[in-house]
C-alpha atoms as a PDB file:
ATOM      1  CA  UNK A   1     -47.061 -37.611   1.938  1.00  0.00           C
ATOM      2  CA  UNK A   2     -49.096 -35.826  -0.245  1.00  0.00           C
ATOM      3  CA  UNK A   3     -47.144 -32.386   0.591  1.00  0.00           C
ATOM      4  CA  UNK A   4     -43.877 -34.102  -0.524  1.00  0.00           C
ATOM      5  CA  UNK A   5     -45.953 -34.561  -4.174  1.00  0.00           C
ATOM      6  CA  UNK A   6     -46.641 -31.442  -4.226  1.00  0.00           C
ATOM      7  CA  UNK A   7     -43.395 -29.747  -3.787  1.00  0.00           C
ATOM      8  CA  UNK A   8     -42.425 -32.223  -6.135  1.00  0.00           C
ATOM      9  CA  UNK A   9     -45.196 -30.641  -8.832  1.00  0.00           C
ATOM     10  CA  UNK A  10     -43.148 -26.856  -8.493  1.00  0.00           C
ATOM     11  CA  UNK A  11     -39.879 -28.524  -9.082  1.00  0.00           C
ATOM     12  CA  UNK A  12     -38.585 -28.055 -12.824  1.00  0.00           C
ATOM     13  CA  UNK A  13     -38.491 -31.362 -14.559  1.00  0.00           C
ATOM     14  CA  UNK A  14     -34.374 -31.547 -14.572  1.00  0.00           C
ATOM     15  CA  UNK A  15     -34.587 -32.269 -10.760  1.00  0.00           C
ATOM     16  CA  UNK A  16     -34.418 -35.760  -9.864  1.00  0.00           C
ATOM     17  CA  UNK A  17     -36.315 -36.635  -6.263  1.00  0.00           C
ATOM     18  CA  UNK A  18     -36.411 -39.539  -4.369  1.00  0.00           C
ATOM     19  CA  UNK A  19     -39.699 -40.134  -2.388  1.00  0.00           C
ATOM     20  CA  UNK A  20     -39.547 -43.442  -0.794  1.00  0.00           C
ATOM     21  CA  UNK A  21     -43.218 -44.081  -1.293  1.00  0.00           C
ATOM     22  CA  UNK A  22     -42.966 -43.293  -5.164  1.00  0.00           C
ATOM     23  CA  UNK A  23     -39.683 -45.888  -4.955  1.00  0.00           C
ATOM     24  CA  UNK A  24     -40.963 -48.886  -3.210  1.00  0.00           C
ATOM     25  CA  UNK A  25     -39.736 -51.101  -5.821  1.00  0.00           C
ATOM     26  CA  UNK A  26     -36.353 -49.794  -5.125  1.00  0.00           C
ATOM     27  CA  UNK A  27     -36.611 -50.710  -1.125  1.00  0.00           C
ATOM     28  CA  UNK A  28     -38.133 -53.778  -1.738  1.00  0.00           C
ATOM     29  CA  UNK A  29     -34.998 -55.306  -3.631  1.00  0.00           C
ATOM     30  CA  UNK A  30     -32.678 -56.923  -1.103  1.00  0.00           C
ATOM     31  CA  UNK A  31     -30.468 -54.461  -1.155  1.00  0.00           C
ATOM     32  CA  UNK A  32     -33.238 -51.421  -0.732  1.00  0.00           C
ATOM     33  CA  UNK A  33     -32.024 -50.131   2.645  1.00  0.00           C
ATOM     34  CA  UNK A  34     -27.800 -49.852   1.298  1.00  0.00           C
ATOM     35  CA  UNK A  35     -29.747 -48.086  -1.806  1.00  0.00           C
ATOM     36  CA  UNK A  36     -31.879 -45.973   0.452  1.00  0.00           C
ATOM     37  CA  UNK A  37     -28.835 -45.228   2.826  1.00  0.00           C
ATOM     38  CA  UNK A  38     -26.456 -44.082  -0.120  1.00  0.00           C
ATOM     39  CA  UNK A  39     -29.149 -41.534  -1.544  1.00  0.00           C
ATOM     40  CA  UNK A  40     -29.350 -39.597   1.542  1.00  0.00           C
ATOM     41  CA  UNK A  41     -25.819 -39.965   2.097  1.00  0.00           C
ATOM     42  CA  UNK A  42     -23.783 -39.274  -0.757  1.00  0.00           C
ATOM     43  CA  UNK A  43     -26.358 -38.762  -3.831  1.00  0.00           C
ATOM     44  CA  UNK A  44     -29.272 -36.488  -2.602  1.00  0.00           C
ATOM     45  CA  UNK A  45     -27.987 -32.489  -3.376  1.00  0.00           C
ATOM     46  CA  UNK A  46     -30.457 -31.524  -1.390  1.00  0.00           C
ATOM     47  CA  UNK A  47     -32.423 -33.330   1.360  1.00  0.00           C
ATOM     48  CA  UNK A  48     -35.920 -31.828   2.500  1.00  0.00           C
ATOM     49  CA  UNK A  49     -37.104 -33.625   5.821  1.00  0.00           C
ATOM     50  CA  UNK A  50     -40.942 -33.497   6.223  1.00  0.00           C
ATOM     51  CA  UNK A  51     -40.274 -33.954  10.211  1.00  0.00           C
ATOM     52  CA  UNK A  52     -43.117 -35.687  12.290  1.00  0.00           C
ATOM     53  CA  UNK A  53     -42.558 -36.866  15.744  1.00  0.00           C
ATOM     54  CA  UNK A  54     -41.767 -40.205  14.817  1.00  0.00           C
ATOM     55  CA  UNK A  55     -39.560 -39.411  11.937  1.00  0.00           C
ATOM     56  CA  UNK A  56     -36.244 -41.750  12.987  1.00  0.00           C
ATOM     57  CA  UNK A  57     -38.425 -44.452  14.597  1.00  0.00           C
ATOM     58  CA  UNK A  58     -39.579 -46.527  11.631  1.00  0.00           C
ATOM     59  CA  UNK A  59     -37.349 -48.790   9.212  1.00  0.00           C
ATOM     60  CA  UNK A  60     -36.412 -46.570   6.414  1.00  0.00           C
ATOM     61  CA  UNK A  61     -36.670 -43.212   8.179  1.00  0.00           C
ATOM     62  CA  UNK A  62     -33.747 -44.354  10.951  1.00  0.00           C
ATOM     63  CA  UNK A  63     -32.152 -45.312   7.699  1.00  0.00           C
ATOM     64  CA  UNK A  64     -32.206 -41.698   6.157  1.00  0.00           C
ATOM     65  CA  UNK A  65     -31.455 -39.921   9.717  1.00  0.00           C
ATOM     66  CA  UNK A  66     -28.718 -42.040  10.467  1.00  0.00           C
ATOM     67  CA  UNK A  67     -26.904 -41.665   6.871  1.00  0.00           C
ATOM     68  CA  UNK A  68     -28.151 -37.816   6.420  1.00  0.00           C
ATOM     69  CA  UNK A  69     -26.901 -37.320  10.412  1.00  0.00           C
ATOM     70  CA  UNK A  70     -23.270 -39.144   9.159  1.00  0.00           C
ATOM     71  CA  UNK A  71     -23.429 -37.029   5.821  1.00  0.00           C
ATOM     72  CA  UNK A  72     -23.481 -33.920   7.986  1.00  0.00           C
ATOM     73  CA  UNK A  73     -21.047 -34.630  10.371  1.00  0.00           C
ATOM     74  CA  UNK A  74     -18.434 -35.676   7.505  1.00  0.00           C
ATOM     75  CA  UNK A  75     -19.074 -32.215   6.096  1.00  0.00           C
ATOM     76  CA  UNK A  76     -21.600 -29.864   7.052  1.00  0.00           C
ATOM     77  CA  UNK A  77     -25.426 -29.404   7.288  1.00  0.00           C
ATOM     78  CA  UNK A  78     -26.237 -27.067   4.591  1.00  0.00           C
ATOM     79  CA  UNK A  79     -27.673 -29.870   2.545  1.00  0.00           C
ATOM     80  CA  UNK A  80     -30.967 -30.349   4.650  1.00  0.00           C
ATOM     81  CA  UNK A  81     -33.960 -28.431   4.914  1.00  0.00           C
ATOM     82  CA  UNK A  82     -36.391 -29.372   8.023  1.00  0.00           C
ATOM     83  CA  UNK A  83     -40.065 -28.893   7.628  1.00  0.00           C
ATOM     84  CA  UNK A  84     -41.466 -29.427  10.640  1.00  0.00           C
ATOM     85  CA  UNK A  85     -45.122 -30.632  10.965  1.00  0.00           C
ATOM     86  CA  UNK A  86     -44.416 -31.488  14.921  1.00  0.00           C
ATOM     87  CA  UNK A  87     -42.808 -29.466  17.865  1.00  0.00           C
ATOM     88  CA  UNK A  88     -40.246 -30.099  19.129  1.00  0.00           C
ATOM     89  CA  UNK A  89     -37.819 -29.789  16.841  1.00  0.00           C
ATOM     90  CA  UNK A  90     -35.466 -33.376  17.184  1.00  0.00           C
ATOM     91  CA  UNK A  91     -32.277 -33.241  19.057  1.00  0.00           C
ATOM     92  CA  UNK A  92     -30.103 -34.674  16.530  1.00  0.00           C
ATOM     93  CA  UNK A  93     -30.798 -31.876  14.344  1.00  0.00           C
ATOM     94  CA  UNK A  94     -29.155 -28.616  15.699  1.00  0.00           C
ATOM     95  CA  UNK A  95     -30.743 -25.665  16.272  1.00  0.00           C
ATOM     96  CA  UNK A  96     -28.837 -23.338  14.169  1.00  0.00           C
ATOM     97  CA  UNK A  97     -29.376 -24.841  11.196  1.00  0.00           C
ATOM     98  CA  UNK A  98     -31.963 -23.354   8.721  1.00  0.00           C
ATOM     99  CA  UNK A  99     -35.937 -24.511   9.679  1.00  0.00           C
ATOM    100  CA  UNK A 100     -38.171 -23.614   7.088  1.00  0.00           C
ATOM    101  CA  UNK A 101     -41.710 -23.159   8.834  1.00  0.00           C
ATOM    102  CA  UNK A 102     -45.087 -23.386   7.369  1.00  0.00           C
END
């Protein structure tokens, strides 16, 4: 988590983010996850995924890879930016789609 604050710190101040552990009071409400969903799926410009093998497989992350997967197939892609901690890379996220490595 503490690389998502940090990107955050080189971001000029006009760019809104979104990091779910800086929102908690946001998910907590009893309509966090439709909050949660609709920023990755129709609010976020940009969407950077800080992918770890079980990215998808908690609560609030299926949340954001099921609305950012719907997003993309409505449209396109070019919205997300993977950072992957973890190899593989996940299948629902296809292969010729920009990976920024570290």
């Amino acid at each position: 988590m503490s690389f998502a604050f940090e990107i955050e710190k080189h971001l000029p101040s006009t760019v809104k983010t979104f990091i779910y552990a800086d929102k908690q009071e946001v998910l907590v409400s009893k309509d966090g996850p439709a909050k949660f969903r609709n920023v990755f799926k129709n609010e976020a410009r940009i969407v950077v995924i800080l992918y770890r093998s079980n990215y998808g497989n908690t609560q609030y992350t299926s949340i954001e890879r099921d609305a950012v997967a719907a997003r993309a197939f409505e449209t396109n892609w070019n919205f997300v930016i993977l950072i992957p901690f973890e190899k593989p890379i996940p299948d629902w996220y296809p292969s010729t789609i920009f990976i920024l490595t570290q």
